[in-house]
Protein backbone atom coordinates (compact mmCIF):
# COMPACT_ATOMS: atom_id res chain seq x y z
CA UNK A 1 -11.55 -9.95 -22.94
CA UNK A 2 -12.32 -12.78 -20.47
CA UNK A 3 -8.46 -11.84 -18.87
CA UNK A 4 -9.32 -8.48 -18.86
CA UNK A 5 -12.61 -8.89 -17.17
CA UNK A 6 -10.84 -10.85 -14.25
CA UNK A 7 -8.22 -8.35 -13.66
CA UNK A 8 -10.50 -5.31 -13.35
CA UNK A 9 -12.84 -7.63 -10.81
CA UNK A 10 -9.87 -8.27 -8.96
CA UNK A 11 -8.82 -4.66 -9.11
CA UNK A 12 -12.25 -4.08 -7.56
CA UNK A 13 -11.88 -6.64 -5.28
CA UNK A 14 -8.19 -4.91 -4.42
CA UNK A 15 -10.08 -1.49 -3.71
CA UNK A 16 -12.57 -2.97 -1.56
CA UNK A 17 -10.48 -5.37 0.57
CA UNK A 18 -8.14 -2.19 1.22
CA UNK A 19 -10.59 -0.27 2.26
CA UNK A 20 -9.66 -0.81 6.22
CA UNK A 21 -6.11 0.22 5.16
CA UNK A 22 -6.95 3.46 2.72
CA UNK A 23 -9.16 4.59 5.87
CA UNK A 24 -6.17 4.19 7.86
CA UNK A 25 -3.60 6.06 5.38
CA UNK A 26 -5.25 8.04 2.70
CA UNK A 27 -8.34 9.12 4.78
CA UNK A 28 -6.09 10.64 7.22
CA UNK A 29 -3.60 12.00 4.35
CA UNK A 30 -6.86 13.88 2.94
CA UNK A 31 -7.86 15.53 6.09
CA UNK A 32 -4.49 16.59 6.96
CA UNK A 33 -4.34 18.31 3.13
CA UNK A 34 -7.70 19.77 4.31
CA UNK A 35 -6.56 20.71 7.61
CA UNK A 36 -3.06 22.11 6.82
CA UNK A 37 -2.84 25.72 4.64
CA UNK A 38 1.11 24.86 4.49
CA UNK A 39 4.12 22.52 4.00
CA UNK A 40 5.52 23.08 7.39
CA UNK A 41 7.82 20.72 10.07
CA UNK A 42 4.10 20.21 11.88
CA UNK A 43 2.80 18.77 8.55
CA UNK A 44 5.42 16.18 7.95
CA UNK A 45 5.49 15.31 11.77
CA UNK A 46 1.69 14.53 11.51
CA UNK A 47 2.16 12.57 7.93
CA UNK A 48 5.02 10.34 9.58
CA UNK A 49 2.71 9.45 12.39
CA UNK A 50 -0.24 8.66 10.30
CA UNK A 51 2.13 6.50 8.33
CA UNK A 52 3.45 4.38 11.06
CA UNK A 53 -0.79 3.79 12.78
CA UNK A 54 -1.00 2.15 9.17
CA UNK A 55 1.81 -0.40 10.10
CA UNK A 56 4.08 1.05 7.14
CA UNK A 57 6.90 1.01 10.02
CA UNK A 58 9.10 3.72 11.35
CA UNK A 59 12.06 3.34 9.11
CA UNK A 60 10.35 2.92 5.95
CA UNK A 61 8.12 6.27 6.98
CA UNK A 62 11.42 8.07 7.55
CA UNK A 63 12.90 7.68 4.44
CA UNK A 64 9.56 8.31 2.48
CA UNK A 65 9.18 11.40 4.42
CA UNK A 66 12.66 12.06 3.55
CA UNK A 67 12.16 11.92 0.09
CA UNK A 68 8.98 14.03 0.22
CA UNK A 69 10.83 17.00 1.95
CA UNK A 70 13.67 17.04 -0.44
CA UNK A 71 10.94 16.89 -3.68
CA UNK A 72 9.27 19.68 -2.26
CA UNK A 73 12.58 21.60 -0.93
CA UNK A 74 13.85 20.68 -4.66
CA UNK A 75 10.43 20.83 -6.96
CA UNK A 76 9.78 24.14 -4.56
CA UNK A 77 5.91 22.66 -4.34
CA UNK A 78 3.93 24.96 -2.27
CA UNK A 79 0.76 23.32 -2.85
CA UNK A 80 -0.18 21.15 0.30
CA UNK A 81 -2.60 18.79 -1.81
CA UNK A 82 0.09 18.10 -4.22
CA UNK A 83 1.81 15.87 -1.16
CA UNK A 84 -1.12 12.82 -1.98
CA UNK A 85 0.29 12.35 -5.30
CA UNK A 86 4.05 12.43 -3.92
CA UNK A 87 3.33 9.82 -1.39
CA UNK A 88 1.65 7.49 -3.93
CA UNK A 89 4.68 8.04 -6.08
CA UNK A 90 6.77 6.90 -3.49
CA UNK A 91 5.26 4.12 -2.04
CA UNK A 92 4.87 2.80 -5.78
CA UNK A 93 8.40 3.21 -6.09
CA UNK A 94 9.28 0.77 -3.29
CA UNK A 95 7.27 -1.46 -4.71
CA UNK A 96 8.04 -1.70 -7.91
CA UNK A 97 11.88 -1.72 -7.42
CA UNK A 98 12.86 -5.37 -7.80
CA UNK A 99 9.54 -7.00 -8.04
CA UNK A 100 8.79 -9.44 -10.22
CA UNK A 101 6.35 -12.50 -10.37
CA UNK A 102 7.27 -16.26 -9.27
CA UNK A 103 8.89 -18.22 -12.14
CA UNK A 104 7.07 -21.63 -13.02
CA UNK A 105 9.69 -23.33 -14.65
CA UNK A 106 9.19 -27.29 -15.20
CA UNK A 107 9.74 -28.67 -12.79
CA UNK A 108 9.14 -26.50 -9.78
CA UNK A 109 9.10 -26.93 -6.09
CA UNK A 110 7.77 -24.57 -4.13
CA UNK A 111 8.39 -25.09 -0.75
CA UNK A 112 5.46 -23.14 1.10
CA UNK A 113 6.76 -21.77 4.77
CA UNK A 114 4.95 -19.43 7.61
CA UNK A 115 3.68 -19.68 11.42
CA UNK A 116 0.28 -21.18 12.18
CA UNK A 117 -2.52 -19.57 11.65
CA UNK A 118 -1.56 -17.54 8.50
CA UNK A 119 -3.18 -19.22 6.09
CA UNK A 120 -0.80 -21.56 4.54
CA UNK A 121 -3.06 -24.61 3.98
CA UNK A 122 -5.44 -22.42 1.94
CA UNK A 123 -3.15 -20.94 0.43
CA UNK A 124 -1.45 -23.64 -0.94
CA UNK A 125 -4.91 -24.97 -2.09
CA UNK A 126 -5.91 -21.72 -3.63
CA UNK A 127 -2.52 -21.42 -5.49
CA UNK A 128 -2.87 -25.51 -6.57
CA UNK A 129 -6.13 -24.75 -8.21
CA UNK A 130 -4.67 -21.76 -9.88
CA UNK A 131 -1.66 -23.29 -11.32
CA UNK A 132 -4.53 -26.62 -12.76
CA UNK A 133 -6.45 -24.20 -14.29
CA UNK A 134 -3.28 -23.12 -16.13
CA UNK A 135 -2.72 -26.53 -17.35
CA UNK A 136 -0.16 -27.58 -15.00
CA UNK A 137 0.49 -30.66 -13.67
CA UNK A 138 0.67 -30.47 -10.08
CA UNK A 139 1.39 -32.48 -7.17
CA UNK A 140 0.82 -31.28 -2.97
CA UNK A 141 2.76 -32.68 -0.29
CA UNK A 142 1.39 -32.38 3.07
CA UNK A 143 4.57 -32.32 5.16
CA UNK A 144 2.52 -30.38 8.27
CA UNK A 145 2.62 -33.78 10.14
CA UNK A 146 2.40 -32.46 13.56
CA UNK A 147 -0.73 -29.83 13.83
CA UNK A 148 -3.61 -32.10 14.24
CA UNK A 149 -5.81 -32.39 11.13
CA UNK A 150 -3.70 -30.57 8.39
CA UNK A 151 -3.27 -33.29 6.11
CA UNK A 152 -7.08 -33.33 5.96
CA UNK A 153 -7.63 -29.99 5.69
CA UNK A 154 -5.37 -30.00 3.14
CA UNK A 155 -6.34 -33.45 1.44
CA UNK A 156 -10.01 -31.45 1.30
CA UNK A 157 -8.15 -28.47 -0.27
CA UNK A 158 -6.70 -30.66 -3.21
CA UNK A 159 -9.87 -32.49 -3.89
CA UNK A 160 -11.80 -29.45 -4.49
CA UNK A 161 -8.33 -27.91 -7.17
CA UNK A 162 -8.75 -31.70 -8.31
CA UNK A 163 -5.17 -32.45 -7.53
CA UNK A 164 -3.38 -35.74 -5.87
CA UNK A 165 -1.69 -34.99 -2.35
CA UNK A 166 0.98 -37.27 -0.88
CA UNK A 167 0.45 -37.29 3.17
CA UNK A 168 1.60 -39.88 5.51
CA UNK A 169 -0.09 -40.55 8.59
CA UNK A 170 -0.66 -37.64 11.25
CA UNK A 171 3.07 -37.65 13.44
CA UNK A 172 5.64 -38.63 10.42
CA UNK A 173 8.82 -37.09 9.67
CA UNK A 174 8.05 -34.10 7.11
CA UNK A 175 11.03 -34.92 5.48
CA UNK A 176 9.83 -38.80 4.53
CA UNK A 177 6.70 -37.21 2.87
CA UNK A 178 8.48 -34.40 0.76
CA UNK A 179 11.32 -37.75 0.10
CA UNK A 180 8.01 -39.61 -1.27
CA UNK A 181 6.53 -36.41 -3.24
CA UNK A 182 9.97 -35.68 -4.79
CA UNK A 183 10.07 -39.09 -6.11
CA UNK A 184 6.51 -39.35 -7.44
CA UNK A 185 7.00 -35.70 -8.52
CA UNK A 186 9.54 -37.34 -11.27
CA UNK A 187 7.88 -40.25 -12.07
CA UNK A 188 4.55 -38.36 -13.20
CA UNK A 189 6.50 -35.35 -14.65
CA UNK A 190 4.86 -33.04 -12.29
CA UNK A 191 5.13 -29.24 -13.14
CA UNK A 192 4.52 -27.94 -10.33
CA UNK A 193 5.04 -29.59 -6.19
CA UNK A 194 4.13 -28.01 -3.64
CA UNK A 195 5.30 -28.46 -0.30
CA UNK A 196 3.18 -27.87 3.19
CA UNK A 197 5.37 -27.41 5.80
CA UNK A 198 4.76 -27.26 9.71
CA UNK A 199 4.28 -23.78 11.01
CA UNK A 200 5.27 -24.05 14.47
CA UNK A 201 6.67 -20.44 16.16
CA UNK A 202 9.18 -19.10 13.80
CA UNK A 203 11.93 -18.67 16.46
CA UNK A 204 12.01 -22.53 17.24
CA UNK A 205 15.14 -23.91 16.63
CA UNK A 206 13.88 -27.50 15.51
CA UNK A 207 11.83 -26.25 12.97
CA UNK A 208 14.27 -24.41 11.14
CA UNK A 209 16.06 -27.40 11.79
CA UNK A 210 13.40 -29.19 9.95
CA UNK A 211 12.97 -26.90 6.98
CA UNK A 212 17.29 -27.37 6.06
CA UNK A 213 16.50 -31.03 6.24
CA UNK A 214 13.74 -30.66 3.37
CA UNK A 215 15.91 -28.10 1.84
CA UNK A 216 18.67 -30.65 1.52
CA UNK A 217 16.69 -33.57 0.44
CA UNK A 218 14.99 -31.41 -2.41
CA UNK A 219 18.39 -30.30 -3.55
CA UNK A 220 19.38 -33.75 -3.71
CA UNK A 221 16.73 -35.27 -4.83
CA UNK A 222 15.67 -33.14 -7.63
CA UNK A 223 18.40 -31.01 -8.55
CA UNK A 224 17.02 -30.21 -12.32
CA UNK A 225 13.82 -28.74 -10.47
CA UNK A 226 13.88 -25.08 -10.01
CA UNK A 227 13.07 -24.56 -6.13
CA UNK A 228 11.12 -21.21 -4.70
CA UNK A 229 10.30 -20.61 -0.93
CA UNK A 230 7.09 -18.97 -0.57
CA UNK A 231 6.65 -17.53 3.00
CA UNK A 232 3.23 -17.28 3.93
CA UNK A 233 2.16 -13.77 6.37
CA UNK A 234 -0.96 -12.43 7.63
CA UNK A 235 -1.11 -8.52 7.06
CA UNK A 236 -3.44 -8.50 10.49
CA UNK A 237 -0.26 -9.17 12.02
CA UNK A 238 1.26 -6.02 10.80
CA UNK A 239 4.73 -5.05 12.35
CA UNK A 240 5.44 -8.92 13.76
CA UNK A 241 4.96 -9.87 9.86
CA UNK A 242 8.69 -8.12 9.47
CA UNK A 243 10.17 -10.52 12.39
CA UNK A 244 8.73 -13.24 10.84
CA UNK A 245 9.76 -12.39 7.36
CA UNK A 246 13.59 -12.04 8.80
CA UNK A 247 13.88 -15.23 10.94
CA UNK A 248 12.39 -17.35 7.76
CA UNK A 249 14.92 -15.42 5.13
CA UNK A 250 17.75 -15.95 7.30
CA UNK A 251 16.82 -19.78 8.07
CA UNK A 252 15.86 -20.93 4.57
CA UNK A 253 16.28 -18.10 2.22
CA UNK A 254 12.56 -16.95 1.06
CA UNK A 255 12.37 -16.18 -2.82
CA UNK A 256 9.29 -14.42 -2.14
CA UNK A 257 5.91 -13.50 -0.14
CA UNK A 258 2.46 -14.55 -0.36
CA UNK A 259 0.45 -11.94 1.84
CA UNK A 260 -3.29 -13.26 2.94
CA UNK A 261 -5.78 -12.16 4.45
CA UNK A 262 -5.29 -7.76 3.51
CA UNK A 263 -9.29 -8.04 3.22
CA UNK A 264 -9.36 -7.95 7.26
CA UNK A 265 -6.94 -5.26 8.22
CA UNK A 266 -6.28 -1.84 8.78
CA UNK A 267 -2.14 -2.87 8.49
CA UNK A 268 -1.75 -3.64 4.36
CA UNK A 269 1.06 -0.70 4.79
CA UNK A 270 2.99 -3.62 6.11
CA UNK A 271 3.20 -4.15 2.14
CA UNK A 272 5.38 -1.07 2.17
CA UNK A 273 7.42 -2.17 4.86
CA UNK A 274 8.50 -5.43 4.11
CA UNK A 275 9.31 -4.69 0.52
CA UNK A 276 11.50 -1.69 1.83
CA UNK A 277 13.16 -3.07 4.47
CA UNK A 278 13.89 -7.01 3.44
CA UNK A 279 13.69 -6.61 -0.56
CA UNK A 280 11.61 -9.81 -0.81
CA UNK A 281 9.49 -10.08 -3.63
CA UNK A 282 5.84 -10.44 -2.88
CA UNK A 283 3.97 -12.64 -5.04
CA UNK A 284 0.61 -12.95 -4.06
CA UNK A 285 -1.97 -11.36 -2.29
CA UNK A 286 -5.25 -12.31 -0.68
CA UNK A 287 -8.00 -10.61 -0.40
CA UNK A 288 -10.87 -13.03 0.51
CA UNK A 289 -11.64 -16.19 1.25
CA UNK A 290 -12.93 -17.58 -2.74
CA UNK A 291 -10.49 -19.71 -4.49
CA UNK A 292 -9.69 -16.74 -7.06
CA UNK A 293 -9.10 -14.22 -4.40
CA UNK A 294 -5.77 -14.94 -4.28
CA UNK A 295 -3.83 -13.18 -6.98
CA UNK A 296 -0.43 -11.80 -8.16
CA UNK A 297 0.61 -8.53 -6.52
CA UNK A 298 1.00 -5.80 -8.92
CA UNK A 299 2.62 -3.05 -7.57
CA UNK A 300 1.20 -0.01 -9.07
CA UNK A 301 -2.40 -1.90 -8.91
CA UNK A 302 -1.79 -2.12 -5.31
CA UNK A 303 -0.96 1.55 -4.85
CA UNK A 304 -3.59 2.63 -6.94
CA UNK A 305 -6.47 0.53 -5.11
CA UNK A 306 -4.47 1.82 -1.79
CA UNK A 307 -5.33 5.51 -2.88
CA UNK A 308 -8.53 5.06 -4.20
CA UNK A 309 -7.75 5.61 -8.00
């Protein structure tokens, strides 16, 4: 009951952090049903552009629109306000199709990964007092040496999941902290060890640089430990969140995609996007700033809360 409870508060929670986005897609959707007395070329011109304002991206409106045409050229559906429930069928469809949730095996390393300014740090503090409250035993490293104050920040994080943090001082190599995590990581039979990483641009060189380097060591280190890479993106940064998701995949293969921050945007169709075009899972999503607003992504939850259902 207590389960249930939380899910259908976060479902509301969902709804209401959406709402910028729904405005943005299914508010306009409704008043071109209202508007339109057919399923002409004009229609799906307008639906493709009200598509694309919500950041769902100009491939991944193509082939939805795509789809829709042939359903209704196939299903011969005449009746404009029947298009709503094709478009939610088709945007749960992308997400469902290869999504699944993070695995947790013991051990675990999740190496956590995204820009500045996404909302790494919290998330990694949000998802540390999640995984506690589970029964895990977990362990953070803060290996974000270089932007001024992180390790505190994070430190602060931790103390309030009520879970130790390895840091060296502000400056040190990242690699020499997630070296010292790895090793206490074993020696207190941590479940769980997650991994703060720097978040300088994505297209710097050195970082990525960086990130192999703690890729190696974990591999070496703790090869029994199953490893994810969690990239971190904020939906407010709708279209760039794509780049950003590419030039991460590409330099240290992300398992999957924690999106924060949906609660403050009019771009969640991004959602659609990335899971069309890159086929990353996404994990999480936030949708406020408590430590339980951070929760698995369910697709059809999402589409449903999207529409309004």
């Amino acid at each position: 009951m207590e389960k249930q409870n939380k899910e259908k508060n976060f479902f509301a929670k969902l709804k209401e952090g959406l709402r910028k986005t729904r405005s943005g897609i299914t508010s306009r959707v409704d008043e071109l049903l209202k508007y339109y007395r057919e399923i002409d070329d004009d229609f799906f011109e307008e639906l493709e552009e009200t598509l694309i304002i919500a950041d769902v991206g100009v491939q991944t409106t193509q082939l939805i629109v795509e789809h829709i045409r042939k359903r209704v050229k196939d299903e011969k559906i005449g009746d404009v306000p029947q298009i709503k429930d094709l478009l939610k069928e088709e945007i749960t469809s992308i997400l469902e199709k290869g999504s699944h949730d993070i695995s947790l095996k013991s051990p675990t390393v999740i190496l956590v990964v995204g820009v500045n300014g996404v909302g790494k740090t919290t998330t990694i503090g949000k998802l540390a007092n999640r995984y506690h409250n589970e029964g895990k035993q977990i362990l953070v490293a803060a290996a974000d040496t270089f932007r001024a104050a992180a390790g505190e920040q994070l430190e602060l994080w931790c103390k309030w999941a009520q879970v130790p943090v390895i840091r060296h001082e502000e400056g040190a190599d990242p690699a020499a902290v997630v070296y010292d995590a790895v090793q206490s990581a074993k020696s207190r039979k941590t479940d769980v060890l997650l991994c703060d990483t720097a978040g300088r641009l994505h297209n710097k060189k050195n970082l990525m640089n960086e990130l192999e380097k703690i890729n190696r060591i974990i591999d070496r280190e703790f090869p029994d430990a199953h490893k994810e890479v969690l990239l971190v993106i904020d939906a407010v940064t709708g279209q760039n969140a794509i780049t950003q998701a590419s030039l991460f995949k590409e330099a240290v293969g992300i398992t999957g995609i924690a999106l924060t921050k949906l609660d403050g945007t009019a771009k969640g169709g991004v959602v659609i996007a990335i899971k069309s075009q890159l086929d990353i899972p996404i994990y999480y999503v936030g949708v406020g700033e408590q430590m339980d607003d951070l929760q698995p992504f369910k697709a059809k939850e999402f589409a449903n809360a999207l529409f309004g259902s």
